[in-house]
Protein backbone atom coordinates (compact mmCIF):
# COMPACT_ATOMS: atom_id res chain seq x y z
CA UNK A 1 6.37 -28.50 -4.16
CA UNK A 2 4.10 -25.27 -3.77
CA UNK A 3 0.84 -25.37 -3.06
CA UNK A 4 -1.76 -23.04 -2.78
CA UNK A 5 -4.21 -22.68 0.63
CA UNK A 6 -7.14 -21.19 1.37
CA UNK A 7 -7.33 -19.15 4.96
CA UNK A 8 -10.70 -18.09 6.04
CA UNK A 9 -11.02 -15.22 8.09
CA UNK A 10 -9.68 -15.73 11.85
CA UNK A 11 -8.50 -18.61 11.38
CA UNK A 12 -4.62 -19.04 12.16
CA UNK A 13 -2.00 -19.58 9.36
CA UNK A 14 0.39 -21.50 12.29
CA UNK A 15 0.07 -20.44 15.73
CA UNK A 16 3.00 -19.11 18.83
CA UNK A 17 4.91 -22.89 19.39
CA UNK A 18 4.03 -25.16 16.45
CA UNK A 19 6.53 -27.34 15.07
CA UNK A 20 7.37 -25.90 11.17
CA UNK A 21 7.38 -26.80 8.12
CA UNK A 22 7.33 -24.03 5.04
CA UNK A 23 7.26 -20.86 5.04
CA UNK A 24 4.18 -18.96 3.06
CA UNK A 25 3.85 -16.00 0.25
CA UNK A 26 0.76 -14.54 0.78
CA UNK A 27 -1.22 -14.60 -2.56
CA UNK A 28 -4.47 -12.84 -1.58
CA UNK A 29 -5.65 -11.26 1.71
CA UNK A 30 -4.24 -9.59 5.11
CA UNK A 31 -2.97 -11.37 8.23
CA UNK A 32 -2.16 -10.15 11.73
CA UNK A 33 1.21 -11.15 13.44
CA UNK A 34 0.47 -11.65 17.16
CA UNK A 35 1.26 -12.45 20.83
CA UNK A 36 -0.52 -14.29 23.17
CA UNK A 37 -0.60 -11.50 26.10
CA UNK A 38 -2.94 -12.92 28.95
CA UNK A 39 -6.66 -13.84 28.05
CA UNK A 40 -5.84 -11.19 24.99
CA UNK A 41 -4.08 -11.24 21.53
CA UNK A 42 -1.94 -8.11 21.09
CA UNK A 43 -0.73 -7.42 17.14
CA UNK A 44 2.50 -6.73 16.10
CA UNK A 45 2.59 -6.41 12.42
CA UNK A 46 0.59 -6.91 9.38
CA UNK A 47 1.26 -8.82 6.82
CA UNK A 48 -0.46 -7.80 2.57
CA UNK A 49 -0.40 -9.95 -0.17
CA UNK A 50 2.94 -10.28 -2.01
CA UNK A 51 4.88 -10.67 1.71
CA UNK A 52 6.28 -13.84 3.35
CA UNK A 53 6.25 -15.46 6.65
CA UNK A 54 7.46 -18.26 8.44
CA UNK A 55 11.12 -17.99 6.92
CA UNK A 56 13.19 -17.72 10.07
CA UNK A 57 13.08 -21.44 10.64
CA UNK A 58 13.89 -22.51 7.46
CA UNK A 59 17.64 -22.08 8.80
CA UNK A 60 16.89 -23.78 12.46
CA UNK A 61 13.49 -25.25 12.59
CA UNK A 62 12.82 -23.74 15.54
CA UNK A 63 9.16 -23.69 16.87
CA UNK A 64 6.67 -20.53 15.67
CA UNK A 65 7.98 -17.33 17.31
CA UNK A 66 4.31 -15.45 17.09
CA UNK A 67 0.68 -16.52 15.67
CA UNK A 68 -0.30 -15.57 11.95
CA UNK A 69 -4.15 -15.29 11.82
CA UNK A 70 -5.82 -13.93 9.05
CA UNK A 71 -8.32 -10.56 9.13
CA UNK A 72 -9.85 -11.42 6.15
CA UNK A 73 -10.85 -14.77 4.05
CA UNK A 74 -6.98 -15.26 2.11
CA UNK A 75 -4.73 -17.49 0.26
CA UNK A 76 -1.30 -18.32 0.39
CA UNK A 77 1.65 -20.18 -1.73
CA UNK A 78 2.85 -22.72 0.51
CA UNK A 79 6.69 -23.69 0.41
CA UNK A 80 7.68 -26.39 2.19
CA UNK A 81 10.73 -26.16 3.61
CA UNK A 82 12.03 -29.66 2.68
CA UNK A 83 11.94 -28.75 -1.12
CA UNK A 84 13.15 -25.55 0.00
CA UNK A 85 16.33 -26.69 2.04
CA UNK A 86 17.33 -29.05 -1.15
CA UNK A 87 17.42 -25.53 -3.40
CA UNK A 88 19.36 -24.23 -0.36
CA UNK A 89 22.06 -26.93 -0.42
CA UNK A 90 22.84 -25.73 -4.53
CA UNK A 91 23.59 -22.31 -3.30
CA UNK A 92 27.31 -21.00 -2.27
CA UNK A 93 28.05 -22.00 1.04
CA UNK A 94 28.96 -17.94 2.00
CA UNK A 95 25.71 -17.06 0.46
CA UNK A 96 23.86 -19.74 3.18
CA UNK A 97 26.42 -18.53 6.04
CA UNK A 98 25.43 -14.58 5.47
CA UNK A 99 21.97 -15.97 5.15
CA UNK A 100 22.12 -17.88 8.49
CA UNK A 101 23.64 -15.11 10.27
CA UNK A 102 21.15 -12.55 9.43
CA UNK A 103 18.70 -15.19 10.66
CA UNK A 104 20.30 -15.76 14.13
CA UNK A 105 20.56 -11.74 14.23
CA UNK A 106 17.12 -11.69 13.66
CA UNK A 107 15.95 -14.19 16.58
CA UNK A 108 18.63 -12.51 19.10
CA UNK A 109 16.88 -8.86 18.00
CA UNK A 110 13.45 -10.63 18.93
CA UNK A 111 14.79 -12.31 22.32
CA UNK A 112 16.27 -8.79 23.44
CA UNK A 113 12.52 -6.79 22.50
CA UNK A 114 11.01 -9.79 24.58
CA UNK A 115 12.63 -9.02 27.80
CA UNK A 116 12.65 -5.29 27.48
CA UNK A 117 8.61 -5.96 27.17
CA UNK A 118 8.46 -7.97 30.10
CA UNK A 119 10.89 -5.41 32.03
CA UNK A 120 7.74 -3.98 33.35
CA UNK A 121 5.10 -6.40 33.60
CA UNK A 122 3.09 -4.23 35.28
CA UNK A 123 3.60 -1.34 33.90
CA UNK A 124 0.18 0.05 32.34
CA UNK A 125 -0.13 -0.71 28.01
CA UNK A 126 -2.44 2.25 27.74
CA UNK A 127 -1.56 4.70 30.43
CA UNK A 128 -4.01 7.44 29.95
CA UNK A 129 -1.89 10.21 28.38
CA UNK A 130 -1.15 7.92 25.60
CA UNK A 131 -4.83 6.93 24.64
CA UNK A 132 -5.02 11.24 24.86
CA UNK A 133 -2.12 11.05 22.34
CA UNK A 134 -3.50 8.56 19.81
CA UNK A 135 -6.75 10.39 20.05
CA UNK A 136 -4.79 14.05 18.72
CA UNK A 137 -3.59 12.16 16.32
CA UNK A 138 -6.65 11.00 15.02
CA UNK A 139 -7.98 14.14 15.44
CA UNK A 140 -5.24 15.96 13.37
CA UNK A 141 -5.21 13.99 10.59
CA UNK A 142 -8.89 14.32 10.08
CA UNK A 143 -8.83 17.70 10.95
CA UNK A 144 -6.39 18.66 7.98
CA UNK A 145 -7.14 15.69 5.22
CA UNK A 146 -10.33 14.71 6.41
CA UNK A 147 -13.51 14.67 3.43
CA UNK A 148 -16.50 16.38 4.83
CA UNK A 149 -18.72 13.52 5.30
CA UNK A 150 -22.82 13.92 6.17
CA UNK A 151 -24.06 14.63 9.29
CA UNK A 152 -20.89 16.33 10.19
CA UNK A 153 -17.37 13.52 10.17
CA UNK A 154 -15.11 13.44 8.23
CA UNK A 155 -13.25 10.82 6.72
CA UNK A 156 -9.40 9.82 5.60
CA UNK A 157 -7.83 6.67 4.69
CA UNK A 158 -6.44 4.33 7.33
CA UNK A 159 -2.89 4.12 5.21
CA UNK A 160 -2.16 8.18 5.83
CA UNK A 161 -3.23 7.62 9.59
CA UNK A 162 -0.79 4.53 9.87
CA UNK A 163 1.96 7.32 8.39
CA UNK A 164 1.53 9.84 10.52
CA UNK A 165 1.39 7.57 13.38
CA UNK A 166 4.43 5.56 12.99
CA UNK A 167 6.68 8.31 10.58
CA UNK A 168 5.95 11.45 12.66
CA UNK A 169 4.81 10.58 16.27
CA UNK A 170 6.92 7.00 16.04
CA UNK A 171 3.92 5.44 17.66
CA UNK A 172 2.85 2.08 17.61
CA UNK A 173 0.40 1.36 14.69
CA UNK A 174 -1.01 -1.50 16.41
CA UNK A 175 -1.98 0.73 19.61
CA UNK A 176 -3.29 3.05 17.20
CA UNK A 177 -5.58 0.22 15.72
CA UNK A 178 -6.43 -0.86 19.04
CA UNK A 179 -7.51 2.61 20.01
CA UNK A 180 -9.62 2.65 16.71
CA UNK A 181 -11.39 -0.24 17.40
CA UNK A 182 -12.01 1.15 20.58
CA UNK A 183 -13.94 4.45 19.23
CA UNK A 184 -15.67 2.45 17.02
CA UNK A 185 -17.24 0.36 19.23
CA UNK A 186 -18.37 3.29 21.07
CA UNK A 187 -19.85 5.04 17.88
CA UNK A 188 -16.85 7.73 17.17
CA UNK A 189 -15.52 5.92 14.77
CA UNK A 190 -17.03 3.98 11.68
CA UNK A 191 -14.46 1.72 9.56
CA UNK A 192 -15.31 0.65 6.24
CA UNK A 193 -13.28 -2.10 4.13
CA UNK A 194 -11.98 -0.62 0.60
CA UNK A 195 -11.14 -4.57 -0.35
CA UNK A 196 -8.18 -3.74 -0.84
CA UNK A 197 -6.04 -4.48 2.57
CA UNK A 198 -6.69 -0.60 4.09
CA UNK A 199 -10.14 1.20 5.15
CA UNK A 200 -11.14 4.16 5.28
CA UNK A 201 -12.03 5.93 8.69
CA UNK A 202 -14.94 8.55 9.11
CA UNK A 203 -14.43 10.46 12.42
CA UNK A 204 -18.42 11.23 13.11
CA UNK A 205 -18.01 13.05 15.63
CA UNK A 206 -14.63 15.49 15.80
CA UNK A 207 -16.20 18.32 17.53
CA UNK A 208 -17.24 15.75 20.86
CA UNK A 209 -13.06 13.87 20.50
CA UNK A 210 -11.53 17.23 20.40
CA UNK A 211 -13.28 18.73 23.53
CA UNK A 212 -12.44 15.68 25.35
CA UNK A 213 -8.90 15.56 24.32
CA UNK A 214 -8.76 19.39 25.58
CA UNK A 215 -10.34 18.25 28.97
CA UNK A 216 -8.59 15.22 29.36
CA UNK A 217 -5.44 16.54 28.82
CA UNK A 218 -6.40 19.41 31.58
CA UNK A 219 -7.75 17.34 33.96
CA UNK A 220 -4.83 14.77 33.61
CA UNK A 221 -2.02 17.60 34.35
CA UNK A 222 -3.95 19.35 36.64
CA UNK A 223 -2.83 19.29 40.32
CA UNK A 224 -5.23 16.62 42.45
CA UNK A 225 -6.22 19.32 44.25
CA UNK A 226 -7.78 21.36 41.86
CA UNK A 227 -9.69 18.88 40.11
CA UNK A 228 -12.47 16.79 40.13
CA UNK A 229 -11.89 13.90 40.92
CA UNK A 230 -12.36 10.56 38.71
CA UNK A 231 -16.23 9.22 38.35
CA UNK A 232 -16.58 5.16 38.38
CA UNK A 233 -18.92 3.72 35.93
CA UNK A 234 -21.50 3.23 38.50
CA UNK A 235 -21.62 7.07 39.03
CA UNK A 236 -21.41 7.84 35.36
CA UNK A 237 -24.66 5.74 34.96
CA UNK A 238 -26.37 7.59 37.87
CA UNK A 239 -25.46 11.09 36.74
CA UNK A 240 -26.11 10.28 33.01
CA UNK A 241 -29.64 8.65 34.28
CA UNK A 242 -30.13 12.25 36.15
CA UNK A 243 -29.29 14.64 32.78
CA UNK A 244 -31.95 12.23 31.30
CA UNK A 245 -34.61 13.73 33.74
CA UNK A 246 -32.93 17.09 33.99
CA UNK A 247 -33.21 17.45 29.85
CA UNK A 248 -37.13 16.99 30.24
CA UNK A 249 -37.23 20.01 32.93
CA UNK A 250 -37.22 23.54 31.49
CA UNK A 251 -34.61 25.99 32.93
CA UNK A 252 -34.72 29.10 35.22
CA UNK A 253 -33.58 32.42 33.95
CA UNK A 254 -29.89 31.14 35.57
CA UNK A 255 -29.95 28.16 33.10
CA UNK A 256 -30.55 25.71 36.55
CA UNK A 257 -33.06 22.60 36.02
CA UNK A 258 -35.00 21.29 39.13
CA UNK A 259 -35.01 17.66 39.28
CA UNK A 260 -36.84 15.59 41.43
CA UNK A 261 -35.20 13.04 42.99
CA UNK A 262 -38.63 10.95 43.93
CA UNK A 263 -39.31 10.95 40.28
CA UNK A 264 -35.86 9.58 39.01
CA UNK A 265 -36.22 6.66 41.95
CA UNK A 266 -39.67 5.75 40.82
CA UNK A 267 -39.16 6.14 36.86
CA UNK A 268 -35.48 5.35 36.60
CA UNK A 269 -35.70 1.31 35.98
CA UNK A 270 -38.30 1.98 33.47
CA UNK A 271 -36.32 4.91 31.85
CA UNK A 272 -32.69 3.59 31.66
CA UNK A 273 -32.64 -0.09 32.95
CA UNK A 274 -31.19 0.95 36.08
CA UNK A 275 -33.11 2.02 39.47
CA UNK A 276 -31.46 5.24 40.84
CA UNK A 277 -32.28 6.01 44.61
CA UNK A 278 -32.32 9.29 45.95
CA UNK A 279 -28.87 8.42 48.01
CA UNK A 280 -27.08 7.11 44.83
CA UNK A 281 -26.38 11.60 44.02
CA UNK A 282 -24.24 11.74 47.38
CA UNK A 283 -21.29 10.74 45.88
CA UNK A 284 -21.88 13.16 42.77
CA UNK A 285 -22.81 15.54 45.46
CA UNK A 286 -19.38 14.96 47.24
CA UNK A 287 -17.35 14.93 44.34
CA UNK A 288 -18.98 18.41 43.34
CA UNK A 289 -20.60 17.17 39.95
CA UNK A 290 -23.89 17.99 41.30
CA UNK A 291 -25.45 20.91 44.09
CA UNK A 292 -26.53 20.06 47.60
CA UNK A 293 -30.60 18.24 47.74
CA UNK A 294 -33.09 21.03 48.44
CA UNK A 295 -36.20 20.09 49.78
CA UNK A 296 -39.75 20.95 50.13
CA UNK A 297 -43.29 20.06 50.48
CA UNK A 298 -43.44 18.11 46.98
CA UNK A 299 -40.07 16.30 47.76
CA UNK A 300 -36.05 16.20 47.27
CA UNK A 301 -34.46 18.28 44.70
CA UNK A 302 -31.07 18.60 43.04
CA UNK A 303 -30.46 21.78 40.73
CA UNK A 304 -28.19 21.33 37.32
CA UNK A 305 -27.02 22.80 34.35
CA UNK A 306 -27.04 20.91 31.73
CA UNK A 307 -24.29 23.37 29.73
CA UNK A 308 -21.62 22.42 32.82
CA UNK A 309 -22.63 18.72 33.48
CA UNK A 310 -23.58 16.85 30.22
CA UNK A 311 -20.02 17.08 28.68
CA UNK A 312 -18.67 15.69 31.78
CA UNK A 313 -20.52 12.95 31.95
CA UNK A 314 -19.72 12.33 27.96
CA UNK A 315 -16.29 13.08 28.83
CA UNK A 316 -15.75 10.40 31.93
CA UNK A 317 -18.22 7.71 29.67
CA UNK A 318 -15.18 7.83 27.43
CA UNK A 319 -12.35 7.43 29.73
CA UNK A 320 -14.06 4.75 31.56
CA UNK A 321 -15.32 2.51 28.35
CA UNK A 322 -11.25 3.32 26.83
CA UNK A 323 -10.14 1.74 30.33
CA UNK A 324 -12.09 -1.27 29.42
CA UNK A 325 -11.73 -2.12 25.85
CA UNK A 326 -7.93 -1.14 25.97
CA UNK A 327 -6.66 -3.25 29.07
């Protein structure tokens, strides 16, 4: 007999394993179809109201191939699958046999995409060209159906991104979503819920994602030689912690601000939570980011341009939070 369930946000419909026993319409809401990949949860497919899952085992009653969770508070029609195999038994046996068949097809299609995933275990989800490619995406479709939005974004709807990433770059939705959530949590991106199963996505900030997708994609396919190389996060905070200083310094007539080093070591814990010493610049100074120390009678100096350095350390803040949120 059906019955209806309630499924409060997050919580799982049946998860990767469990025994079954029905399969579900969803009624109301929006769940996630995922795998268990490590300490993380990586989605697959989602699932609107009007769709079913948890019908492959109807013909085997073989455990859960994935976890259902919901995104938002839903309900679903549960059929169990005893009622359900009862109907079956009325049907024309060469209706149940194509039925079966397209079943087994199904579960041999899924075994095949398994080990083609774990081919390459250690081959990298998000190699860094990709998370450049989602980002272009993003960026185009704002750029051409994008609603001027205040202070400078623009917005589109979530459904018309989903397109253009699976239809005309035959990307992976759930990357792109992933890459998303990413931006938003680093204040590119703001999501809003239209309550009806999509969102709509205000790029704040296009100007700042397309210079970095210009740079990144440079500095990516640029010869080792000829670039700079990578900053770690530790010397992202130290040079960001330096333009902080630099910005209250006015310039020369060559644009150059004189920033003293003694200062940033005895005001940096109170300014930015983090105590820069005057040595903590020699690897910027190494890598070329910032000038050679200058020194005299009032103390250590380094010389910067805020026009050449502050997108740089935007830029490298970006890879180096994507690396982290996308691993």
């Amino acid at each position: 007999m059906a019955e209806a369930k309630k499924i409060a946000k997050d919580t799982y419909l049946f998860r990767d394993g469990d025994a079954p026993d029905a399969m579900y319409i969803i009624k109301s809401g929006t769940f996630a179809v995922t795998k268990t990949k490590g300490t993380s949860e990586v989605v697959l497919a989602e699932i609107n109201a009007g769709a079913m899952v948890g019908e492959m085992a109807l013909f085997d009653n073989k455990p859960r191939s994935a976890n259902v969770k919901a995104t938002k508070d839903s309900e679903v029609i549960a059929l169990p699958y005893e009622s359900l195999t009862k109907q079956m038994d009325q049907l024309p046996v060469w209706v149940r046999a194509i039925m079966k068949t397209l079943n087994e097809n199904l579960r041999e299609a899924n075994k095949k995409i398994k080990i083609l995933e774990n081919a390459n275990p250690d081959e990298e989800r998000f190699p860094p060209h990709i998370v450049n490619k989602y980002i272009s995406i993003l960026n185009l479709v704002g750029h051409k159906y994008g609603k001027p939005e205040e202070g400078g974004g623009v917005s589109f709807s979530s459904v018309l991104l989903r397109n253009y990433t699976i239809q005309i770059f035959q990307e992976a939705t759930n990357k792109m979503q992933s890459v998303v959530n990413a931006l938003t949590d680093l204040g590119y991106i703001v999501q809003e819920d239209r309550g009806d199963g999509t969102q709509k996505i205000i790029n704040s900030k296009p100007q700042e994602l397309f210079s970095f997708v210009d740079w990144y994609n440079e500095w990516l396919f640029k010869q080792e030689k000829d670039r700079l190389p990578a900053l770690t996060d530790g010397e992202v905070k130290v040079l960001n912690g330096i333009l902080l200083f630099a910005r209250r310094v006015e310039p020369n007539n060559k644009g150059f601000r004189k920033v003293n080093l003694n200062d940033v070591q005895n005001e940096s814990m109170k300014e930015t939570g983090n105590l820069i010493r005057s040595d903590d610049v020699n690897p910027l100074i190494e890598k070329k980011y910032l000038t050679e120390k200058i020194m005299d009678e009032q103390g250590v100096y380094i010389m910067i341009s805020l026009e050449d350095v502050e997108s740089l350390a935007r830029n490298w803040t970006i890879v180096n939070n994507l690396k982290r949120k996308l691993r």
